[in-house]
Protein backbone atom coordinates (compact mmCIF):
# COMPACT_ATOMS: atom_id res chain seq x y z
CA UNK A 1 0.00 0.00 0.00
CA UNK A 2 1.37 3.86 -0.19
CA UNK A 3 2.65 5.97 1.68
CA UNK A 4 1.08 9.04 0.66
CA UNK A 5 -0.08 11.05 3.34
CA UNK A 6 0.93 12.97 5.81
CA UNK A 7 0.47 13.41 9.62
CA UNK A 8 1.05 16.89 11.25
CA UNK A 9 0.65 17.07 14.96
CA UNK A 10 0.32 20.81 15.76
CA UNK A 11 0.87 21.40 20.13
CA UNK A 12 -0.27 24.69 20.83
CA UNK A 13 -0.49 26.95 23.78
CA UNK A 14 -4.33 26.04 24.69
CA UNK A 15 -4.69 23.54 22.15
CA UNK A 16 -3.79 20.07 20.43
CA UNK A 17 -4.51 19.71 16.85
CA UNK A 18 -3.96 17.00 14.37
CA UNK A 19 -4.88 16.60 11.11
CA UNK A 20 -3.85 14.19 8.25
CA UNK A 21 -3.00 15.43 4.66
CA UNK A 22 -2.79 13.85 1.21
CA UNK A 23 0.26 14.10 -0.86
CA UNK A 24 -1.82 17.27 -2.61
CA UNK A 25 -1.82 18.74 0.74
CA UNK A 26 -5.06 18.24 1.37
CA UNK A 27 -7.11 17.90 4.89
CA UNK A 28 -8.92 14.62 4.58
CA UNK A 29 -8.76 14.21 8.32
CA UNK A 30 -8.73 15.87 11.46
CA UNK A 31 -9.11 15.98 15.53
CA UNK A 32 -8.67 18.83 17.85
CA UNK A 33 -8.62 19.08 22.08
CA UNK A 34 -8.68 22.05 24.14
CA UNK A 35 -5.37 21.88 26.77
CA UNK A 36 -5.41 24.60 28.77
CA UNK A 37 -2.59 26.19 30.74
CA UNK A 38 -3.16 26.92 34.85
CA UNK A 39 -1.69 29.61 36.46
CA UNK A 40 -1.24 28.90 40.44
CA UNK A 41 0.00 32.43 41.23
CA UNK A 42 0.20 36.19 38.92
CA UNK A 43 2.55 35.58 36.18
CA UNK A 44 2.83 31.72 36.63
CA UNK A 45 1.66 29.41 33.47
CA UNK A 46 2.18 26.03 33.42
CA UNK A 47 1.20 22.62 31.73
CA UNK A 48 1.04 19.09 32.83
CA UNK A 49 3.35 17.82 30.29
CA UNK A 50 1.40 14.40 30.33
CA UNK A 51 -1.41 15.71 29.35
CA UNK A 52 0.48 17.08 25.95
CA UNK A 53 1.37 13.88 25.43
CA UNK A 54 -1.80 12.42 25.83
CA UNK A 55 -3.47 14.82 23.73
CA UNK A 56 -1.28 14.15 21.02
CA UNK A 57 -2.31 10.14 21.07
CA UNK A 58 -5.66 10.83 21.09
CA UNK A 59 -5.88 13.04 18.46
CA UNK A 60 -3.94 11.22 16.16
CA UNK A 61 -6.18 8.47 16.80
CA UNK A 62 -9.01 10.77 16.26
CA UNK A 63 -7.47 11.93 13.30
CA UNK A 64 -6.74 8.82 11.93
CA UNK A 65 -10.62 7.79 11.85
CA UNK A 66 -11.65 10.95 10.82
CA UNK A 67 -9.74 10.64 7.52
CA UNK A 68 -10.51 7.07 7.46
CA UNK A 69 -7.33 5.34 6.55
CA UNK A 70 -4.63 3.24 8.62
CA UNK A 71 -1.46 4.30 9.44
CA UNK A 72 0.29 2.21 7.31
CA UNK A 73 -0.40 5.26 4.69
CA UNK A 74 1.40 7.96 6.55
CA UNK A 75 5.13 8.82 4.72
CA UNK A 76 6.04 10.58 7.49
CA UNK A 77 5.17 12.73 11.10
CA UNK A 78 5.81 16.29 11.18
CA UNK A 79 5.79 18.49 14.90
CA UNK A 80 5.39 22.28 14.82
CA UNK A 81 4.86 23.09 18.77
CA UNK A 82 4.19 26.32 20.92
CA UNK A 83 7.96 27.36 20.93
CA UNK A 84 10.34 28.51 24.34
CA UNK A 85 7.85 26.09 26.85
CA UNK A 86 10.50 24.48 28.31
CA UNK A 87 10.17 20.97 30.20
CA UNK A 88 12.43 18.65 32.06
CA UNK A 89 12.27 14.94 32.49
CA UNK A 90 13.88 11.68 33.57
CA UNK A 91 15.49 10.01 30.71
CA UNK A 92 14.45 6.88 33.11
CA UNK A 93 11.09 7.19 33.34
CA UNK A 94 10.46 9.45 30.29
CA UNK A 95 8.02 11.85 32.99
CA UNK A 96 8.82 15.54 33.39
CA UNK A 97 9.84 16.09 36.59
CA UNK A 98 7.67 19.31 37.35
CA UNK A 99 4.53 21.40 35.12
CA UNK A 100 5.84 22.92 32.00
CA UNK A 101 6.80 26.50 31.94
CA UNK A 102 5.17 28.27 29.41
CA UNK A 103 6.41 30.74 26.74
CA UNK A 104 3.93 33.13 28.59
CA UNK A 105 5.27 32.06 32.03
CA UNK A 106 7.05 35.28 33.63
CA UNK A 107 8.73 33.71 37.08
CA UNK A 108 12.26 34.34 35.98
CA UNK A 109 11.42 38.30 35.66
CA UNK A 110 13.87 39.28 38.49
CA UNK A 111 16.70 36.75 37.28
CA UNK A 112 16.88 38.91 33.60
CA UNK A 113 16.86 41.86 35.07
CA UNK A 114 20.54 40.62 37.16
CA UNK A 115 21.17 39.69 34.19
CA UNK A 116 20.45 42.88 31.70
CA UNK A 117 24.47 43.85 31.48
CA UNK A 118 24.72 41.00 29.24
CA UNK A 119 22.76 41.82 27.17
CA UNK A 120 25.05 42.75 23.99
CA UNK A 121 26.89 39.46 23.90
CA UNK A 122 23.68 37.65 24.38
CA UNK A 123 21.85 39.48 21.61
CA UNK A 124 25.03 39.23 19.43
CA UNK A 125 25.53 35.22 19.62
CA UNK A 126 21.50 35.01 19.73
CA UNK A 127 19.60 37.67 17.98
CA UNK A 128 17.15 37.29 21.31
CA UNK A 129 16.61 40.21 24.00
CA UNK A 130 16.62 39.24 27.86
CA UNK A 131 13.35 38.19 28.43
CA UNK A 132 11.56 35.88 30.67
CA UNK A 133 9.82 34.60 27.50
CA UNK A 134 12.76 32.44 26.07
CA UNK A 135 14.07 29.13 27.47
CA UNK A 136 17.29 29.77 29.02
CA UNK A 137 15.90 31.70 32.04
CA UNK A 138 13.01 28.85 32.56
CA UNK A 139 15.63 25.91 32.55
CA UNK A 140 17.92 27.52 34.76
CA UNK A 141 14.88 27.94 37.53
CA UNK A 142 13.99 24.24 37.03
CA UNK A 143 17.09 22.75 38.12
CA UNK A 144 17.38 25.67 40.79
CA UNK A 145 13.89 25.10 42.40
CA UNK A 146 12.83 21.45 41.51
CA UNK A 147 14.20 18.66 44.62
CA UNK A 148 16.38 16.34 43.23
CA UNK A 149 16.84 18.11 39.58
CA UNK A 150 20.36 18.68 40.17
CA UNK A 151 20.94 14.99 41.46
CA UNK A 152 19.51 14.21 38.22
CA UNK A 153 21.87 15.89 36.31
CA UNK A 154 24.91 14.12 37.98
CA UNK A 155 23.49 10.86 37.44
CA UNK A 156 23.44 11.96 33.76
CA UNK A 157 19.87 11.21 33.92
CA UNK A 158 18.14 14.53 33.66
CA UNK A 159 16.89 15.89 30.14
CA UNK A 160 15.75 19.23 29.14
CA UNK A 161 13.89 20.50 25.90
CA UNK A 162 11.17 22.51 24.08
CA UNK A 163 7.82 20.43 23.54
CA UNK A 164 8.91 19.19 20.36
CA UNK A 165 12.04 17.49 21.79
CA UNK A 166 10.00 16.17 24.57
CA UNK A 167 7.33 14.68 21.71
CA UNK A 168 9.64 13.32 19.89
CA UNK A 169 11.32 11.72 23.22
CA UNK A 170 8.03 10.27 24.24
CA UNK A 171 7.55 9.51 20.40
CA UNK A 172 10.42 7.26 19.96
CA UNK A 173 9.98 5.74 23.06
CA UNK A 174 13.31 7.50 24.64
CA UNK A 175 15.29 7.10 21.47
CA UNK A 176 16.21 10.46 20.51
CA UNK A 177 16.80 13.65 22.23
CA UNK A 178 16.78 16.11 19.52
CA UNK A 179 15.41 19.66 18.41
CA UNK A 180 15.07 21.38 15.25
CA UNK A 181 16.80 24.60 14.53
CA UNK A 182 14.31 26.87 15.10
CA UNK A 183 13.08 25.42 18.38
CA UNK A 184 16.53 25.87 19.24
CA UNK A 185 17.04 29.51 18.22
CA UNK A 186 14.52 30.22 20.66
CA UNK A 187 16.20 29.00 24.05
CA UNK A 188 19.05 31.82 24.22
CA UNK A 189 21.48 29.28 24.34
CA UNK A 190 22.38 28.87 20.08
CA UNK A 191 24.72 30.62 18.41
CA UNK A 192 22.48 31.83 15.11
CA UNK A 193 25.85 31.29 13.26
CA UNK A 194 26.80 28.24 13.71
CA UNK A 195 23.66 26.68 14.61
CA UNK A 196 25.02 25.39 17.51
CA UNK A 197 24.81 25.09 21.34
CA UNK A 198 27.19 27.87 22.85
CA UNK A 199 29.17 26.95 26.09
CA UNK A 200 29.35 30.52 27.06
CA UNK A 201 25.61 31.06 27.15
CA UNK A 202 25.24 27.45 29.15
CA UNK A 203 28.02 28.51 31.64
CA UNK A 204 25.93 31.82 31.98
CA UNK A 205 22.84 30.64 32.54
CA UNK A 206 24.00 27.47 34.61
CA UNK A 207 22.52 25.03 32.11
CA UNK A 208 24.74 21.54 31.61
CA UNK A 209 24.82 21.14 27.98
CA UNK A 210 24.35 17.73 28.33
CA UNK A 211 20.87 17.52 29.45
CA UNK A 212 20.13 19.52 25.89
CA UNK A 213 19.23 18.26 22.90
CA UNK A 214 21.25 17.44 19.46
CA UNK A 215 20.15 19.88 16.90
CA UNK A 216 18.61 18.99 13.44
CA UNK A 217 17.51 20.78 10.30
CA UNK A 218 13.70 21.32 10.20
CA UNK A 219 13.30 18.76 7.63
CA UNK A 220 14.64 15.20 7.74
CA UNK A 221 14.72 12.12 9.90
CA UNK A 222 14.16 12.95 14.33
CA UNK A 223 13.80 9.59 14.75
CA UNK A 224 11.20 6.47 14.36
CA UNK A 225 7.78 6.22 16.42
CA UNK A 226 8.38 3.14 19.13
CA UNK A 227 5.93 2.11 21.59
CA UNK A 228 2.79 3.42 20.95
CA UNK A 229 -0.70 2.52 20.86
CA UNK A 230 -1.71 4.99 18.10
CA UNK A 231 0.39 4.40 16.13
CA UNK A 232 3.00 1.67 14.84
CA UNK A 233 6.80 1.23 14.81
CA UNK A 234 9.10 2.75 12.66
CA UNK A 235 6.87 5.01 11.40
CA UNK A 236 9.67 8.54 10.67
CA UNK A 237 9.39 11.71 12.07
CA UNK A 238 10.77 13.52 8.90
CA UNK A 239 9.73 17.76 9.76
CA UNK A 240 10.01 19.91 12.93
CA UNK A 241 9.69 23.72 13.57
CA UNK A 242 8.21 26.36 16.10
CA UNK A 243 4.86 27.21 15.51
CA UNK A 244 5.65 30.23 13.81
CA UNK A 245 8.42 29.25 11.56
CA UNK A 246 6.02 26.76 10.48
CA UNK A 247 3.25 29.01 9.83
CA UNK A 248 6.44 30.72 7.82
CA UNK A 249 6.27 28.03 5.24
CA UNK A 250 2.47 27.04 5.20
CA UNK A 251 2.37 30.63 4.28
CA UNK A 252 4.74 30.23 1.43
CA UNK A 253 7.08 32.67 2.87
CA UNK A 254 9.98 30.67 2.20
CA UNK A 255 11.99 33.79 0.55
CA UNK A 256 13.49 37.15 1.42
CA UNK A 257 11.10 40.38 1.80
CA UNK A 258 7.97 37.71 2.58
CA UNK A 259 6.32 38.24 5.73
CA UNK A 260 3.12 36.94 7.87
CA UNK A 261 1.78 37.17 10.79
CA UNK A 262 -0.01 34.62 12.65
CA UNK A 263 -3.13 35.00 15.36
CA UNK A 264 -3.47 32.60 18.32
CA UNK A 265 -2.70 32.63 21.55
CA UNK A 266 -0.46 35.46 20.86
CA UNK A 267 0.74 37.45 17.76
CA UNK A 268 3.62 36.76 15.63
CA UNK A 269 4.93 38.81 13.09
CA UNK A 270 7.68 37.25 11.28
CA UNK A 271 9.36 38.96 7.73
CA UNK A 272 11.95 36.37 5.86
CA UNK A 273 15.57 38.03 5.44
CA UNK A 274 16.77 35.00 3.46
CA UNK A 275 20.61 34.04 4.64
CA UNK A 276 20.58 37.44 5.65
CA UNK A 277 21.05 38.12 9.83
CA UNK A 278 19.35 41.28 10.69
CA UNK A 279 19.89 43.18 13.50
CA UNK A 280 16.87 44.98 14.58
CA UNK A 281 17.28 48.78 15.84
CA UNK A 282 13.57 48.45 17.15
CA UNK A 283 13.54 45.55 19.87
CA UNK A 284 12.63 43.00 17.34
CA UNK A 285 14.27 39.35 17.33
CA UNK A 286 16.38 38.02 15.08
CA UNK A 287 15.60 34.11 14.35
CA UNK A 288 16.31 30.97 12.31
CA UNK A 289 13.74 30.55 10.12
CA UNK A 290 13.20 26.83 8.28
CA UNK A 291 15.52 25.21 6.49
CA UNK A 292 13.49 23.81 3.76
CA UNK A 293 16.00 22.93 1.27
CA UNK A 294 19.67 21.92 1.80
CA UNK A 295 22.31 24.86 1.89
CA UNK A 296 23.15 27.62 3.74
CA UNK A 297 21.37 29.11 7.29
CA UNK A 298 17.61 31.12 6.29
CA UNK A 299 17.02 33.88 8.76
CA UNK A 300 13.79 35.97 10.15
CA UNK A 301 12.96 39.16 11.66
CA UNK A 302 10.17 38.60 14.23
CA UNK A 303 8.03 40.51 16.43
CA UNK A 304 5.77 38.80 19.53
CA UNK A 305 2.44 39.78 21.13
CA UNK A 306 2.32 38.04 24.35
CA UNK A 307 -1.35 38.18 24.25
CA UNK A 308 -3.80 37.91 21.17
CA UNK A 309 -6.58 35.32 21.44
CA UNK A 310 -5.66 35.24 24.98
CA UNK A 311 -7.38 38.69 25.09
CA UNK A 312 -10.45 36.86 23.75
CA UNK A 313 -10.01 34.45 26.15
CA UNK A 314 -10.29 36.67 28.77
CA UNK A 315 -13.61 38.43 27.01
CA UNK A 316 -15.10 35.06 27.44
CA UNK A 317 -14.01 33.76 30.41
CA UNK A 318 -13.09 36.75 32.18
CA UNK A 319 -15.63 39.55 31.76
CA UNK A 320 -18.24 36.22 30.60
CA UNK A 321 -18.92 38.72 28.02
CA UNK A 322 -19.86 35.73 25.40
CA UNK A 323 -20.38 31.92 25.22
CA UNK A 324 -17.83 31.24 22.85
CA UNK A 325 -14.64 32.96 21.51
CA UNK A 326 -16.32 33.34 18.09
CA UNK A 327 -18.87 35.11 19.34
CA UNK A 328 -16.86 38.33 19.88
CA UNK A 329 -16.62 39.55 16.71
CA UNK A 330 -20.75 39.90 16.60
CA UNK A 331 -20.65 41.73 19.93
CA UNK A 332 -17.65 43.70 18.94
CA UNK A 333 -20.32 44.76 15.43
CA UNK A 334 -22.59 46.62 18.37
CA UNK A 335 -19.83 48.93 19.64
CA UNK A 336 -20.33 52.20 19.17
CA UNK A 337 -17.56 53.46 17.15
CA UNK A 338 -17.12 56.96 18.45
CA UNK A 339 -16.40 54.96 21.90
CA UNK A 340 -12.63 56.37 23.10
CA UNK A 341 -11.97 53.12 24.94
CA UNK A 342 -8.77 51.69 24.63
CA UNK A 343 -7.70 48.02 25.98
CA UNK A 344 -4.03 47.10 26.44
CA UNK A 345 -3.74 43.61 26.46
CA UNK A 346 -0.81 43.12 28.73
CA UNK A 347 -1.95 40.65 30.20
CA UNK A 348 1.32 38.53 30.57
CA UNK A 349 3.58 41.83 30.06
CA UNK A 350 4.21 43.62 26.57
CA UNK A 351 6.72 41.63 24.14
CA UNK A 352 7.88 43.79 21.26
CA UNK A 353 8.88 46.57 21.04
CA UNK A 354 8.33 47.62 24.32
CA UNK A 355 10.01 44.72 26.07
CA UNK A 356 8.19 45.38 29.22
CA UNK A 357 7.20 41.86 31.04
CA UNK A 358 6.31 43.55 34.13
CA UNK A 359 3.50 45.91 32.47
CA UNK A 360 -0.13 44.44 32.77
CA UNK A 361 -3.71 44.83 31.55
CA UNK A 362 -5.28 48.32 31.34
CA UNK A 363 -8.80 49.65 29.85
CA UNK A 364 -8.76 53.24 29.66
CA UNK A 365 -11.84 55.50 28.39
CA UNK A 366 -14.92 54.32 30.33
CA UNK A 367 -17.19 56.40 30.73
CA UNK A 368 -21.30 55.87 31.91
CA UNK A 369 -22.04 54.75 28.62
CA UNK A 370 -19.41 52.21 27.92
CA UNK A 371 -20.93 49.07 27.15
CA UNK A 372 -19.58 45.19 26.53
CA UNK A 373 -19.40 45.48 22.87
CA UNK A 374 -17.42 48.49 23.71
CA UNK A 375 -14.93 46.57 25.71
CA UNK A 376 -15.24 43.57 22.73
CA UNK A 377 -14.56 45.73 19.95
CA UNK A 378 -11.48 47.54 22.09
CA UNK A 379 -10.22 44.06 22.86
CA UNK A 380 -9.88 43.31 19.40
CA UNK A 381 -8.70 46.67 18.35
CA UNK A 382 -5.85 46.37 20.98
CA UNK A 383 -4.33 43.18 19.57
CA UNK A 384 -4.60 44.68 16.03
CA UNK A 385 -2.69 47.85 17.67
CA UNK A 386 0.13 45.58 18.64
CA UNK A 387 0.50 43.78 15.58
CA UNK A 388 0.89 47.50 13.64
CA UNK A 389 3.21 48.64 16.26
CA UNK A 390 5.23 45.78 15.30
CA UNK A 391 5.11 46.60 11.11
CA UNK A 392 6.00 49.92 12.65
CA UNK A 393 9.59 48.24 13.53
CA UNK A 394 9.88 45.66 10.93
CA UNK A 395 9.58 48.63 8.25
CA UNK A 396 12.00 50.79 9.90
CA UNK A 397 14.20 47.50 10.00
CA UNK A 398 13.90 46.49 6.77
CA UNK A 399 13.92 50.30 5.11
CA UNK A 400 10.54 49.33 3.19
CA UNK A 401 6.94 48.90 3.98
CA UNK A 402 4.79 45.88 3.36
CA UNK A 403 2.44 46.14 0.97
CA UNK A 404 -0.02 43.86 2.27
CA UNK A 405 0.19 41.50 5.50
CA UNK A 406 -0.56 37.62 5.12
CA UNK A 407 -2.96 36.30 7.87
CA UNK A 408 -3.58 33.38 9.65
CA UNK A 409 -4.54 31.35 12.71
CA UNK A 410 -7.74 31.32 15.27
CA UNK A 411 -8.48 35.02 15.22
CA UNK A 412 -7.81 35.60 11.46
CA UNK A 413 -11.29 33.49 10.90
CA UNK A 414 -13.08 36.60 12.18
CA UNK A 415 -14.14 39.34 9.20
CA UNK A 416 -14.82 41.89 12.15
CA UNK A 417 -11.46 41.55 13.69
CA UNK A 418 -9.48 41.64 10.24
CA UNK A 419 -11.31 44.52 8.96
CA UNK A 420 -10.44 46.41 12.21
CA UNK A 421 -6.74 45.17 11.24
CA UNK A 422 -6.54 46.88 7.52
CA UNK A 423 -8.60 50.03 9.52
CA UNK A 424 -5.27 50.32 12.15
CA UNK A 425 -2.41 49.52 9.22
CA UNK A 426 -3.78 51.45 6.19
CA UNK A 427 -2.82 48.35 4.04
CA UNK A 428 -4.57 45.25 2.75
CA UNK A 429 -4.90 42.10 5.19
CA UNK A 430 -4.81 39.24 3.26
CA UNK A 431 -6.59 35.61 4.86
CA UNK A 432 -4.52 32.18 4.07
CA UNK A 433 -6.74 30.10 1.92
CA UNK A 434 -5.18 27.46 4.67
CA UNK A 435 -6.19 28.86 7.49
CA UNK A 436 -4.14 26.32 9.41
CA UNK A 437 -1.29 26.81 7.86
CA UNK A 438 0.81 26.06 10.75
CA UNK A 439 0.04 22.47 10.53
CA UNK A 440 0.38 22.95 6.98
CA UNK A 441 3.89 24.05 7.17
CA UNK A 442 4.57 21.11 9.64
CA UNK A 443 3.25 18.79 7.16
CA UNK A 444 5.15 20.08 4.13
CA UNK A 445 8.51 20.02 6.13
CA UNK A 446 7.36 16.21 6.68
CA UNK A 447 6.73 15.49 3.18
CA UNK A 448 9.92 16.98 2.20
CA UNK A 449 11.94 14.97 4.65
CA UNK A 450 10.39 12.32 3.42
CA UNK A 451 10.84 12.62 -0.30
CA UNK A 452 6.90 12.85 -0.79
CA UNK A 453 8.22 16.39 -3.14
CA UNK A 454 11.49 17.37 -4.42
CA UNK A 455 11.24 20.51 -3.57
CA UNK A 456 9.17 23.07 -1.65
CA UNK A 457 8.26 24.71 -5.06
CA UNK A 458 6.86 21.96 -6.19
CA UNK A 459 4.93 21.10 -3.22
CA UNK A 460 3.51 25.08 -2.53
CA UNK A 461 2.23 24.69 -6.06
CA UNK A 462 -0.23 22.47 -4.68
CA UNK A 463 -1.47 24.91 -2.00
CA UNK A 464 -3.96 27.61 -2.59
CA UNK A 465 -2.20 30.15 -0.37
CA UNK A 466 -4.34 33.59 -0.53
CA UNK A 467 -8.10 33.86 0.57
CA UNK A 468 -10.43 37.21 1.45
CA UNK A 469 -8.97 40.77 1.44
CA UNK A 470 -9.67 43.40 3.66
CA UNK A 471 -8.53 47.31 2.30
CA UNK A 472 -8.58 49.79 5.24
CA UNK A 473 -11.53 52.31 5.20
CA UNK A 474 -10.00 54.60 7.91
CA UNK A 475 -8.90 57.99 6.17
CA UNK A 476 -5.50 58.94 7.73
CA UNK A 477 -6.78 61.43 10.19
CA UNK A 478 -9.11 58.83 11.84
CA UNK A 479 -6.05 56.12 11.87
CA UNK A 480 -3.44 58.61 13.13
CA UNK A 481 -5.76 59.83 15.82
CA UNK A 482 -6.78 56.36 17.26
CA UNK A 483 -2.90 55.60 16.96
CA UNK A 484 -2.34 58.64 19.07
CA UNK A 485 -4.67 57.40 21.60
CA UNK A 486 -3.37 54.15 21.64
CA UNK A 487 0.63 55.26 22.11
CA UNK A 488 -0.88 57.27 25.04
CA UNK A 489 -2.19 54.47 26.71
CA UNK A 490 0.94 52.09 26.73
CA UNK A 491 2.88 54.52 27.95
CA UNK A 492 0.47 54.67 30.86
CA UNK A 493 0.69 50.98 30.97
CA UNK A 494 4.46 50.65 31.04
CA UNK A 495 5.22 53.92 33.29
CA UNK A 496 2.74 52.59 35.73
CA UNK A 497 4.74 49.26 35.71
CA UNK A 498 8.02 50.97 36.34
CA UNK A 499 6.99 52.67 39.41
């Protein structure tokens, strides 16, 4: 029988997706579970590590009956994962030893700030800014503040990772302890270079190298599925990447000048610079981006909001202002849109450019008459405010505006919310036709790795990338004033966090 279809297993922040392709690139199957973070005190976010795992077997199952074939079909597994959530187990037992920190998680706050004088040789050998957001910090905490972590390590028993090298771990049934390259690039402890773990960093930080993982290229063999009961042996992992970077290539932004941003739990902008390492002079990060063909390093330019959908989150759960998360954007069409409420979504801290992880949540402009679709539609307009702040970088960075921005993930399936985002840029917003295309990306990084295409020209050809546009209908006296009012209230936000 063939092999001629494709398994992507997408681990996100409050969600596990899977969904089986066709060697078109087509979904014929699919299975999704809500996995939602806790956070046991302000600024904490964790996982139960198990339960990733877990959710990944039964949604592959899921999956797997959904598109209604066997396994035996699959060519290969790719992983795209919610990047920087570190997690530490027992090469033993294959269990972490304590909740996974999450990207969001914000516990090693006063540790980067000892550690800000650094910052030049850390940004130089990383393209990363001191932040509680990236890996390094988290690991170092772990085997500070978890009993017997450090009697782990001299037993040469202790391993440390991203999610992906902890899925692939549990995957191969304790086989392989490896990363991709973009995973890696997010941990503060690679050298963008050379691609490689730097000693310096891991001295710095206090992290044994040897409890990290061996570094791959995003596309090509992590090992072979042992163990299971969803799926067989020997079935190859053959594509890995960060959420983003594989969003990157499901976009088919695989070249220099092409850039996308990407709606879930937060925001990421990210623009291709090809081999090119830029340096940004506006607090964005400098990355790895996929390597989907053999040759030299590809590089990004990337911006983060902390807190996108997480903002709708809150609007549902927080304020109980709807059922469902889809529901804002219909509550959000009541506002009234002379309304001056503003809504900084720092709920976690600000990422770029403000770098400010100790700034939180502020709503500014209520007056008498303020109502919940006033709040809904200034929830919505604060997320699309961050994203333009960050364009606002990447142009200055790159010395050219974009002329449209590519769209995708949870909150990119709302017309209200992307019409708000062409309003706040002043340039078309352009939907994926895959709105998935995260899981997209992670599949065509599999199929490459496995030979399924040749090249990753010849397998975007069978992708219809662009769907709806949105053109702006703000004049530029309405956009610049709303941007006036919405640079006035993050500086309120972040002077009232430095006080």
């Amino acid at each position: 029988m063939a092999r001629d279809h494709l398994l992507a297993i997408d681990q996100g922040t409050t969600s596990t997706r899977v969904i089986v392709y066709d060697s078109h690139l087509r979904v014929v199957g699919q299975s999704q579970l809500e996995v939602l973070p806790s956070y046991p005190k302000p600024g904490w976010v964790e996982h139960d590590a198990e339960a990733l795992v877990h959710s990944v077997g039964s949604q592959t199952t899921a999956a797997l009956l959904n598109a209604g074939i066997r396994a035996d079909r699959l060519a290969g597994v790719g992983i795209t994962n919610q990047r920087e959530t570190t997690i530490m187990w027992d090469r033993r037992t294959g269990r972490a030893i304590a909740p996974a920190l999450v990207w969001q998680d914000r516990r090693t706050a006063e540790l980067c700030d000892r550690l800000r004088h650094r910052q030049a040789l850390i940004s130089e050998r990383t393209g990363l800014v001191v932040d509680p957001y990236f890996s390094a910090t988290k690991m170092a905490w772990l085997l500070d503040e978890v009993l017997g972590a450090r009697r782990l390590v001299d037993a040469g028993e202790l391993a440390a990772g991203t999610v992906d090298s902890y899925l692939i771990w549990r995957l191969t049934g304790g086989q392989r302890h490896v990363t991709d390259e973009t995973n890696a690039s997010r941990t503060m402890l690679m050298d963008l270079r050379r691609r490689a773990w730097d000693q310096e960093l891991c001295d710095l930080f206090g992290i044994p190298a040897g409890i990290l993982p061996e570094i791959l290229p995003s596309r090509g063999e992590f090992g072979r599925t042992r163990g299971l009961d969803f799926l067989p042996d020997g079935l190859p992992i053959t594509g890995v990447a960060g959420d983003q970077q594989a969003s990157l290539v499901g976009q088919g932004c695989t070249g220099a000048g092409q850039a996308k941003c990407t709606y879930g739990t937060g925001a990421f902008l990210l623009a291709h610079t090809g081999t090119r390492i830029v340096a940004s002079t506006r607090g964005l990060i400098t990355t790895l981006a996929a390597s989907v063909e053999e040759g030299p390093a590809q590089y990004a330019i990337e911006g983060s909001v902390f807190v996108a959908g997480a903002a709708v989150q809150w609007v549902r759960d927080g304020l109980k202002a709807v059922g469902a998360a889809a529901e804002i954007g219909a509550l959000a069409g009541q506002a009234d849109r002379e309304s001056e409420v503003v809504f900084v979504p720092a709920l976690t801290g600000l990422g770029a450019p403000q770098w400010a992880p100790g700034a939180r949540g502020a709503i500014l402009g209520l007056t008498r008459a303020t109502t919940l679709a006033d709040l809904a539609y200034a929830a919505l307009e604060g997320v699309a405010f961050q994203v333009a702040d960050l364009i606002e970088a990447i142009t200055v960075d790159l010395g050219a505006p974009l002329e449209e921005l590519r769209v995708d993930g949870g909150m990119a399936q709302s017309d209200v919310f992307l019409q708000i985002q062409a309003d706040i840029l002043g340039i078309p917003v352009v939907r994926s036709g895959q709105i998935e295309s995260t899981a997209l990306g992670a599949a065509l990084l599999a199929g490459l790795g496995a030979g399924v295409w040749q090249s990753v020209s010849s397998a975007l050809e069978r992708v219809d990338q662009l769907g709806e546009r949105y053109k702006p209908r703000f004049d530029a006296e309405q956009q610049a004033m709303r941007a006036r009012r919405w640079r006035s209230a993050v500086e309120a936000v972040v002077g009232h966090a430095s006080r």
